[in-house]
Every structure is written in C-alpha cells, then in structure tokens.
Protein backbone atom coordinates (compact mmCIF):
# COMPACT_ATOMS: atom_id res chain seq x y z
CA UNK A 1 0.00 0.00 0.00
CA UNK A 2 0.88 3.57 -0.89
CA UNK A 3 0.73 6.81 0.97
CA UNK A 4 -0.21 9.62 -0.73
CA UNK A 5 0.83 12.90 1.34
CA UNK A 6 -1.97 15.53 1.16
CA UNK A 7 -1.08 19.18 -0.49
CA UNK A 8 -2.78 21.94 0.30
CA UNK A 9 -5.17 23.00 -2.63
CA UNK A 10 -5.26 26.72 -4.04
CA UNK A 11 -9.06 27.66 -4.68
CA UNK A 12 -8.97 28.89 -8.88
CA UNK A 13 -9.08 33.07 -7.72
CA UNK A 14 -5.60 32.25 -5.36
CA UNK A 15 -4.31 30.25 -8.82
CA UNK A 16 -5.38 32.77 -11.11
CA UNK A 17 -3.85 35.73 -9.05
CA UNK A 18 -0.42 33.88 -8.79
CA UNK A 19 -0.08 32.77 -12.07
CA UNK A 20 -1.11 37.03 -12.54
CA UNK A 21 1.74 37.97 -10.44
CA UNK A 22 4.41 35.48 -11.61
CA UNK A 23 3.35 36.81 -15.47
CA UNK A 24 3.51 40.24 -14.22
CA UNK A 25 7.27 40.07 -12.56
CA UNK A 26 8.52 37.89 -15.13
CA UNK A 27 7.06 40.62 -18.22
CA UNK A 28 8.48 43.39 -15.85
CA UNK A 29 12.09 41.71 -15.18
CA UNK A 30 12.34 41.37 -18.88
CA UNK A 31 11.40 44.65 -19.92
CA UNK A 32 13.69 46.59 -17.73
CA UNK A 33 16.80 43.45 -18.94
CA UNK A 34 16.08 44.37 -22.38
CA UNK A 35 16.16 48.36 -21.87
CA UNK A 36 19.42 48.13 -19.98
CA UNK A 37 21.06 46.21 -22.10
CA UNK A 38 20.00 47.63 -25.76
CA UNK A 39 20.98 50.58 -23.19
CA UNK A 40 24.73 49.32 -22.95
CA UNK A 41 26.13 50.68 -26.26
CA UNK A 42 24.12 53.49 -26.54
CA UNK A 43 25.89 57.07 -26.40
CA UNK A 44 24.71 60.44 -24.91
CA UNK A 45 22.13 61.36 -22.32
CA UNK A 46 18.85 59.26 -21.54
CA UNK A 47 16.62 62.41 -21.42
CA UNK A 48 17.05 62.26 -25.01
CA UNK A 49 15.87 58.60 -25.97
CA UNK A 50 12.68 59.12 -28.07
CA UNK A 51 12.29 55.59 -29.37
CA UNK A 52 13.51 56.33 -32.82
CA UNK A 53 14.56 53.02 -35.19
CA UNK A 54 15.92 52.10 -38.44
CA UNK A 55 12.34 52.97 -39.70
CA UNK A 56 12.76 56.16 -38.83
CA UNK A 57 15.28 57.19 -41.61
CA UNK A 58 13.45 55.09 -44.61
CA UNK A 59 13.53 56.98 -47.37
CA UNK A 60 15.63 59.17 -49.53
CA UNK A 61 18.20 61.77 -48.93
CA UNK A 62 20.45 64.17 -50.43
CA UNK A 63 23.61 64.27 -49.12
CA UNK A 64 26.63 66.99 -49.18
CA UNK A 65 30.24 66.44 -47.35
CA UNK A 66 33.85 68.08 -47.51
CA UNK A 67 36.67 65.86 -45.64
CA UNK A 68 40.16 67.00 -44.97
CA UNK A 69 42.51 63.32 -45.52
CA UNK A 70 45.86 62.49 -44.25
CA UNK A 71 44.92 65.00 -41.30
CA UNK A 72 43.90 67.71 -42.90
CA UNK A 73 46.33 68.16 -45.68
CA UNK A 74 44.08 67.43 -48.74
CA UNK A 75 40.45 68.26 -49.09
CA UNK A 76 37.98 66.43 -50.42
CA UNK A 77 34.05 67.03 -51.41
CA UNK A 78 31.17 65.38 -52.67
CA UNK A 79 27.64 65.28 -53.10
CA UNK A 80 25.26 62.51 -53.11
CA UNK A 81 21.86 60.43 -52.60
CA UNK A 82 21.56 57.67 -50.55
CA UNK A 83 18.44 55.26 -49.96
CA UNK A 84 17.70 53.77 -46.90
CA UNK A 85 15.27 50.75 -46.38
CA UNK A 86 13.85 51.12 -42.89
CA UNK A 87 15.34 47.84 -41.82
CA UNK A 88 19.48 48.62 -41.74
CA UNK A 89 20.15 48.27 -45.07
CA UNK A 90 21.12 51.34 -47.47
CA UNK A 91 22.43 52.04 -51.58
CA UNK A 92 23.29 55.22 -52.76
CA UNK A 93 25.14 57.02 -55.49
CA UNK A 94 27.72 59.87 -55.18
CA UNK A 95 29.81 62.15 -57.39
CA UNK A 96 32.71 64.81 -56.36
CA UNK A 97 36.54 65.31 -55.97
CA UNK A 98 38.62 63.06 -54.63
CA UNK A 99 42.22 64.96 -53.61
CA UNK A 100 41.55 66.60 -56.80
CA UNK A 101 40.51 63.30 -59.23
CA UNK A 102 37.04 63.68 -59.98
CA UNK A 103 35.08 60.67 -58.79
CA UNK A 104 31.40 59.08 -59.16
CA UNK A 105 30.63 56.06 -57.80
CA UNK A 106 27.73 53.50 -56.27
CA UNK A 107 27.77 52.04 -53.00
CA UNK A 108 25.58 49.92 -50.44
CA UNK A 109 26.08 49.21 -46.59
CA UNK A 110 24.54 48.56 -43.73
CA UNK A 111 23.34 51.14 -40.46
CA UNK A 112 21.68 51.28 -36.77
CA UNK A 113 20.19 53.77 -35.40
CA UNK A 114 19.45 54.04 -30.98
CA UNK A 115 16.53 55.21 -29.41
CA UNK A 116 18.24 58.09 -28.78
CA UNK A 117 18.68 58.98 -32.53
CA UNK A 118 22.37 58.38 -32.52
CA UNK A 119 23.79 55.33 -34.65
CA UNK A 120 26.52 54.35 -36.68
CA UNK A 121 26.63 53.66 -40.83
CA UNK A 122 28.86 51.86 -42.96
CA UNK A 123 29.01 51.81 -47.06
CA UNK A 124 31.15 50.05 -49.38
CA UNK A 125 31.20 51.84 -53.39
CA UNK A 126 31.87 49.88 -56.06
CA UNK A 127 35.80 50.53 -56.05
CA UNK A 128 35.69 48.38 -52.97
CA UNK A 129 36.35 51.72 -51.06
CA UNK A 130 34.28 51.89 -47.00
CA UNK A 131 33.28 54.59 -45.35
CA UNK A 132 32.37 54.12 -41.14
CA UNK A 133 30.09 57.47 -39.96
CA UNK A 134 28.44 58.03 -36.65
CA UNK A 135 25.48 60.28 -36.91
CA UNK A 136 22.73 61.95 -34.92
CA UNK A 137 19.45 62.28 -36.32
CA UNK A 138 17.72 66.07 -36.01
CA UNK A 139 14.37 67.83 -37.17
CA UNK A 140 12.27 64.40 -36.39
CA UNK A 141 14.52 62.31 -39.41
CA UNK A 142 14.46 64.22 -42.12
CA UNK A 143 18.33 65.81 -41.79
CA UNK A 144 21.17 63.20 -39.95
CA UNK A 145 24.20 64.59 -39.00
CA UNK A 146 27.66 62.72 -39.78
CA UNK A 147 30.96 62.16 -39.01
CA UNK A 148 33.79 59.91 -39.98
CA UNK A 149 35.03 57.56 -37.81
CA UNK A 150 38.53 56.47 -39.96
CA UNK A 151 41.53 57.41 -38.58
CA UNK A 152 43.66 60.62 -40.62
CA UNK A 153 40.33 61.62 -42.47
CA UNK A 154 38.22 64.54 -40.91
CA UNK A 155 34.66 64.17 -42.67
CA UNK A 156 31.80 65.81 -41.71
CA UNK A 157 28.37 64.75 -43.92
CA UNK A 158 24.73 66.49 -44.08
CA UNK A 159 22.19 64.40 -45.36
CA UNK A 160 18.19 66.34 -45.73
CA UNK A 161 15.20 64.16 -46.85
CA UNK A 162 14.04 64.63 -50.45
C-alpha cells in the first residue's frame, strides 16, 4: 500500500492571481533586462531617448560632405543620394573630388540607429572603397548629421530628406 501525502489545494481566484503575479514580474524583469542592455552601447544622455529606429530614416536623402585626408592636408568634397530601407540596409550614389581626381561612384552598406537617434553607418562603393560614420538624427529624421570615424580623415556629412 501507498501513501499519498496531502497538499494543500489553491481555490482557482488564489491560482489565477499567482499565475497574474508570476506573469507580471517575469514581463516586468524582462522589460527593464532588455532596456538596460539595448541601453549598454548606446551614447549620450537618456533624457534624449525618443524611441527612434531604423524605420525612422526610410527613405531618400540628399547628401553633401567636404573631408580634410591624411589629417587635414588634402580636401575632399562630394555630393550625393543615398536610400535607406527602414530595416538597416542602405544604396546610394555619389559624385565629387577626390584629392583633386574627380570621382562618381555606387555604394551599399549597412546602419543602426538608438533610441536616442544616434547610430553608426557603414558603405562600401563599387571601387571596394568603406566609409564608417556616426550620426545623430535632427528635425524628427528628415536631416542626420555625420561624421567619420577612420583614422587621418576629418569628414563631416549632411544628409536632408528629399
């Protein structure tokens, strides 16, 4: 013969309201694990996050930029368009000087953008040539704000939806 020890039973409300709570906490921990650590990475203040996303720059833009290479002894310009798909990926075309050669090329990359509108953007043109930018987005996406991030090449870029 077996003994079966007797359990306490929870009446269906007490059930109900636990499985409640322990949905609750468990929603709530991973909310607040998944803020901090898409938080991680993320540069400049929290007062600015305003939930913006690769979505937020789909679209197209016209692009100007003048760089200064091997720090700041030859300038460069160029001008430019550059589509980008709402989901990280981008193509574009550009045209302009190159330490004097004149230069007009395709390209296609990859970029992510924060909450807080910062991000970072990478393109590859059809020489085989990359460019690496952080940017900032301003006046609710339709202007971004660049900078190059390669080493002996000062690069500032302006990009205003069309």
């Amino acid at each position: 013969m077996t003994t079966r020890l007797s359990t306490p039973k929870l009446s269906k409300a007490k059930m109900l309201a636990l499985v409640a709570l322990l949905a609750a906490l468990c929603i709530g921990a991973s909310a607040s694990f998944t803020r901090v650590s898409a938080r991680a990475d993320e540069p400049g203040p929290r007062e600015c996050d305003a939930e913006f996303s690769e979505k937020t720059l789909a679209g197209c833009f016209g692009w100007s930029s003048t760089a200064y290479i091997n720090n700041t002894t030859q300038a460069s310009a160029a001008i430019g368009i550059m589509h980008l798909d709402g989901a990280g990926n981008l193509s574009g075309w550009y045209s302009g000087s190159y330490l004097g050669t004149p230069t007009a090329r395709t390209y296609k990359g990859t970029y992510t953008v924060n909450p807080n509108g910062t991000g970072s953007l990478r393109w590859i043109d059809n020489a085989g040539y990359g460019e690496d930018f952080d940017f900032v987005i301003v006046k609710a996406g339709d202007e971004v704000l660049m900078s190059s991030k390669i080493p002996g090449f000062i690069q500032n870029l302006e990009m205003k939806r069309q």
